[in-house]
Protein backbone atom coordinates (compact mmCIF):
# COMPACT_ATOMS: atom_id res chain seq x y z
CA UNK A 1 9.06 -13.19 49.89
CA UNK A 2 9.13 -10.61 52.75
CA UNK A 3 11.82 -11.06 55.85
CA UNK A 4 10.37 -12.10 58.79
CA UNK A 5 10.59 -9.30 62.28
CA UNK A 6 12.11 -10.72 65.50
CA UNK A 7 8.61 -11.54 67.11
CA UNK A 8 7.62 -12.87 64.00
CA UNK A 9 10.93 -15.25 64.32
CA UNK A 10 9.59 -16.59 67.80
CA UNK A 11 6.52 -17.59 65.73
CA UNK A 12 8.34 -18.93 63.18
CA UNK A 13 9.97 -21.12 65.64
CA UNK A 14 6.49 -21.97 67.58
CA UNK A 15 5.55 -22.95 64.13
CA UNK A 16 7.67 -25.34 63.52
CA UNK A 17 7.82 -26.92 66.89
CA UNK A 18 3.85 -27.64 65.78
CA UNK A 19 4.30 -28.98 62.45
CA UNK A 20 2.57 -25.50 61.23
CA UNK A 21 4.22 -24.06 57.96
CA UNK A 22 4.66 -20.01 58.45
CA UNK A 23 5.07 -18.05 54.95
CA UNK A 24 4.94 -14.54 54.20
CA UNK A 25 3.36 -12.55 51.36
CA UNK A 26 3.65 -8.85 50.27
CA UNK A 27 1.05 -8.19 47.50
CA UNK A 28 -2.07 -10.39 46.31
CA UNK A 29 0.35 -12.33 43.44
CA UNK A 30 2.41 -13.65 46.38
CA UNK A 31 -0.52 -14.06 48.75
CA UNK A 32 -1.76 -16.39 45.57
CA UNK A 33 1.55 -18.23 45.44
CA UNK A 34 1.59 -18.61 49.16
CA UNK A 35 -2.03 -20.57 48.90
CA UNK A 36 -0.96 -22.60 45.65
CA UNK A 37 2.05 -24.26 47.48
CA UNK A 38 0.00 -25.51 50.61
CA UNK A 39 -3.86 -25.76 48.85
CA UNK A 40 -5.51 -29.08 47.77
CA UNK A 41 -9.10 -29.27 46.28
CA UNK A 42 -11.77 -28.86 46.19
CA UNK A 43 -10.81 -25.29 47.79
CA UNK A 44 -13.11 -23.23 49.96
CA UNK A 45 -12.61 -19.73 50.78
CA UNK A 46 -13.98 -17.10 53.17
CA UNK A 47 -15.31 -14.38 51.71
CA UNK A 48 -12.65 -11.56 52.18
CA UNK A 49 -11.34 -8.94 49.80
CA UNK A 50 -7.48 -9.82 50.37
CA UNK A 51 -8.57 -13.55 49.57
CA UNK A 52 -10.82 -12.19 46.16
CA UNK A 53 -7.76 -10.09 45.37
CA UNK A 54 -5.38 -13.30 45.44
CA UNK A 55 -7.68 -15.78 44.05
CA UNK A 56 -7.52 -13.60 40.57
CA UNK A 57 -3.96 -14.85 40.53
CA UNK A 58 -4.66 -18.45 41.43
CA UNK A 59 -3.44 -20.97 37.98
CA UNK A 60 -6.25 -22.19 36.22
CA UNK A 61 -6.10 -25.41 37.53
CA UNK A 62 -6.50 -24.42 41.37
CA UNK A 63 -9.24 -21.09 40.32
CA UNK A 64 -11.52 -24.00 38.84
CA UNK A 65 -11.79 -26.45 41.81
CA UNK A 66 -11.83 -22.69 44.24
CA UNK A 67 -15.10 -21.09 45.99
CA UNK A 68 -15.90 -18.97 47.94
CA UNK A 69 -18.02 -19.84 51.13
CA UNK A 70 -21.46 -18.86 50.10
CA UNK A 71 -21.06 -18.71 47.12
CA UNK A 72 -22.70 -21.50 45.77
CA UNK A 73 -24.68 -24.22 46.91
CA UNK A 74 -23.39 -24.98 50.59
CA UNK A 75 -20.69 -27.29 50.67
CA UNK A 76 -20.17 -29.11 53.48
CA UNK A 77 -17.21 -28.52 55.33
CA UNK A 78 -16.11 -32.77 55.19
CA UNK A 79 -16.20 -31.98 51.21
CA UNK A 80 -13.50 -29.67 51.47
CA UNK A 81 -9.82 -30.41 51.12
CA UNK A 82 -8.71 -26.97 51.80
CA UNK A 83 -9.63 -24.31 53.60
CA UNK A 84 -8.40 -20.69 54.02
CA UNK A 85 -9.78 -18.26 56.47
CA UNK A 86 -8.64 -14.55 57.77
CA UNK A 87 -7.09 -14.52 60.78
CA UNK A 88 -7.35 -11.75 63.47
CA UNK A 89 -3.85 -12.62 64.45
CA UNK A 90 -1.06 -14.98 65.84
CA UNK A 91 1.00 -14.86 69.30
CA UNK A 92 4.54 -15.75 68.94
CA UNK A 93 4.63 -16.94 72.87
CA UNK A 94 2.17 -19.71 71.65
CA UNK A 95 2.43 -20.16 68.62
CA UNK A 96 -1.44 -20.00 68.30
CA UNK A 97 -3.24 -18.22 65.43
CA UNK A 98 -6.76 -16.61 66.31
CA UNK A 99 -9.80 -17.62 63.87
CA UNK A 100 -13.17 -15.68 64.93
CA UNK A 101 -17.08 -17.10 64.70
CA UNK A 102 -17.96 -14.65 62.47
CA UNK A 103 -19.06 -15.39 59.68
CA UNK A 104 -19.91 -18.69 60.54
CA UNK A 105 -20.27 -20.12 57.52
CA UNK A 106 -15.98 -19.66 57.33
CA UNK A 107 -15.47 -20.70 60.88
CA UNK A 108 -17.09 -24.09 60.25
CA UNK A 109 -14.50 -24.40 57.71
CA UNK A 110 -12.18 -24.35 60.02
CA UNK A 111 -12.99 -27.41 61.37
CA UNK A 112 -13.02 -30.33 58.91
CA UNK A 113 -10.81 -29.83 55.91
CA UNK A 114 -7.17 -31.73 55.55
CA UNK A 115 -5.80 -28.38 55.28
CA UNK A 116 -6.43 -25.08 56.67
CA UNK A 117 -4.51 -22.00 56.09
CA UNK A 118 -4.74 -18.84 57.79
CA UNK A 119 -4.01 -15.77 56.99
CA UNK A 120 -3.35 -12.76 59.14
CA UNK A 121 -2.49 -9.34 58.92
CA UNK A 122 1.43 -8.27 59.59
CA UNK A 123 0.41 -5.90 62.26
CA UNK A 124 -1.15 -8.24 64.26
CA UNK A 125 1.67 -11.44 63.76
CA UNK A 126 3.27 -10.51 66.94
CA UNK A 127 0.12 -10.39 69.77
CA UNK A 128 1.19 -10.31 72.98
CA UNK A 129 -1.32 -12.85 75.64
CA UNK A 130 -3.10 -9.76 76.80
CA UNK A 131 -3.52 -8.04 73.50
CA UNK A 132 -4.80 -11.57 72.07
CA UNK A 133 -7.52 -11.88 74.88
CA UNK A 134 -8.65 -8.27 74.77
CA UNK A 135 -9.21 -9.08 70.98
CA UNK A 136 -10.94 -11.94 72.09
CA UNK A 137 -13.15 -10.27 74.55
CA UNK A 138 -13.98 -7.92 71.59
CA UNK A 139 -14.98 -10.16 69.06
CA UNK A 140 -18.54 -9.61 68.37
CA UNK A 141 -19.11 -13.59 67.12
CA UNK A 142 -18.30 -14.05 71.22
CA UNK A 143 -16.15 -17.17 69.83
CA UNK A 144 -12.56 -17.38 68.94
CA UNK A 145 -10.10 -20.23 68.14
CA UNK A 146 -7.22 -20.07 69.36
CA UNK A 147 -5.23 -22.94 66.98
CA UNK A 148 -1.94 -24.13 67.99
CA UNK A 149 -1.04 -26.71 65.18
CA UNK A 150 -3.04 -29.63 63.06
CA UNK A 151 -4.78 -31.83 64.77
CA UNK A 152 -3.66 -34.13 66.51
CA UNK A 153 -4.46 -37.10 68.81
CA UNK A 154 -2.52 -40.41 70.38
CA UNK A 155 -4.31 -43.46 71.88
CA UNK A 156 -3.00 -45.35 74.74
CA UNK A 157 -0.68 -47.29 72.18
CA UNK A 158 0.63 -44.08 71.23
CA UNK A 159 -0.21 -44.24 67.81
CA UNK A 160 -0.41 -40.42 66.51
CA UNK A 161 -3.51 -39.75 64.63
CA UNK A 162 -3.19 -36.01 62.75
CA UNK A 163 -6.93 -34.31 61.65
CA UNK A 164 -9.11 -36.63 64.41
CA UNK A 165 -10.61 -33.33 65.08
CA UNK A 166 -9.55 -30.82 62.75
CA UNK A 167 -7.37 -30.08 60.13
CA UNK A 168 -4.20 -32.30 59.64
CA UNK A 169 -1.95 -29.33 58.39
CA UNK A 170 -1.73 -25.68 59.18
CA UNK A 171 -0.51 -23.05 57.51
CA UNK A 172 -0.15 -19.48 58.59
CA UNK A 173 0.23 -16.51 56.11
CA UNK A 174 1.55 -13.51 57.40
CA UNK A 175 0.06 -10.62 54.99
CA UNK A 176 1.42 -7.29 54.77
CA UNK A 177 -1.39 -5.89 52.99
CA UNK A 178 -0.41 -2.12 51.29
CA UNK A 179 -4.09 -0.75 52.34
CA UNK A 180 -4.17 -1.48 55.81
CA UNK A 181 -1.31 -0.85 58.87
CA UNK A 182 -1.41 -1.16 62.77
């Protein structure tokens, strides 16, 4: 698996402070590894050539319980076990990983599976604030997560509830895709 840069470090380290797993992939096989070790099924996933390209690498066993969103008959997003979206990014200050509206049928993912993964291009693993909220500003959906870890929640006993309102793990996949560069 690919080294990590220095920003990229100060995500790692974000990461972990939020119970988020950060891996790295170079090439499709890996990105196909990296989904294996954190995905559950059924699988869902958005409908993105880096995620086609992987998913002809998945094992058997995880390619049969796999779609893609839209694919088939609609599946509702509480049906899902795992989801895995593209990213337009991460900042390391944060720790936060970007997820835009659009399509929407892959943003509702986001929002009721046990696990969501995320993956994001290299280039953009190191967003500053600024850069982040000018990407924001851009996005033509006009809505963008910003995700800071699973979901999590505490009543006044302080009992810690993880996926109340989301996903109860995160995982971020930093891609360094060989077609595309900052």
């Amino acid at each position: 698996m690919p080294r990590l840069s220095v920003p990229q470090e100060l995500l790692s380290q974000r990461c972990r402070e939020a119970a988020t797993v950060l891996l790295a992939a170079d090439n499709p096989r890996q990105l196909a590894q990296a989904i294996g070790q954190r995905a559950g099924s059924p699988l869902v996933l958005a409908d993105h050539p880096w995620l086609r390209e992987a998913a002809a690498h998945f094992p058997t066993d995880l390619a049969r319980e796999m779609q893609f969103a839209g694919e088939r008959e609609p599946v509702l997003p509480t049906q899902v076990d795992t989801a895995i979206l593209v990213g337009l990014g991460a900042v390391p200050e944060t720790g936060a990983v970007l997820i835009s509206g659009s399509p929407p049928s892959a943003w509702r993912l986001s929002l009721c599976p046990q696990r969501l993964v995320v993956v994001i291009p290299a280039w953009r693993a190191a967003l500053s604030m600024i850069e982040a909220l000018e990407i924001t500003a851009q996005d033509p959906s006009g809505l963008v997560s910003w995700l800071t870890g699973p979901s999590r929640t505490a009543d006044i006993e302080k009992v810690l509830v993880l996926g109340a309102q989301g996903a109860a793990e995160l995982a971020i996949i930093v891609y360094h895709d060989r077609h595309i560069s900052g």
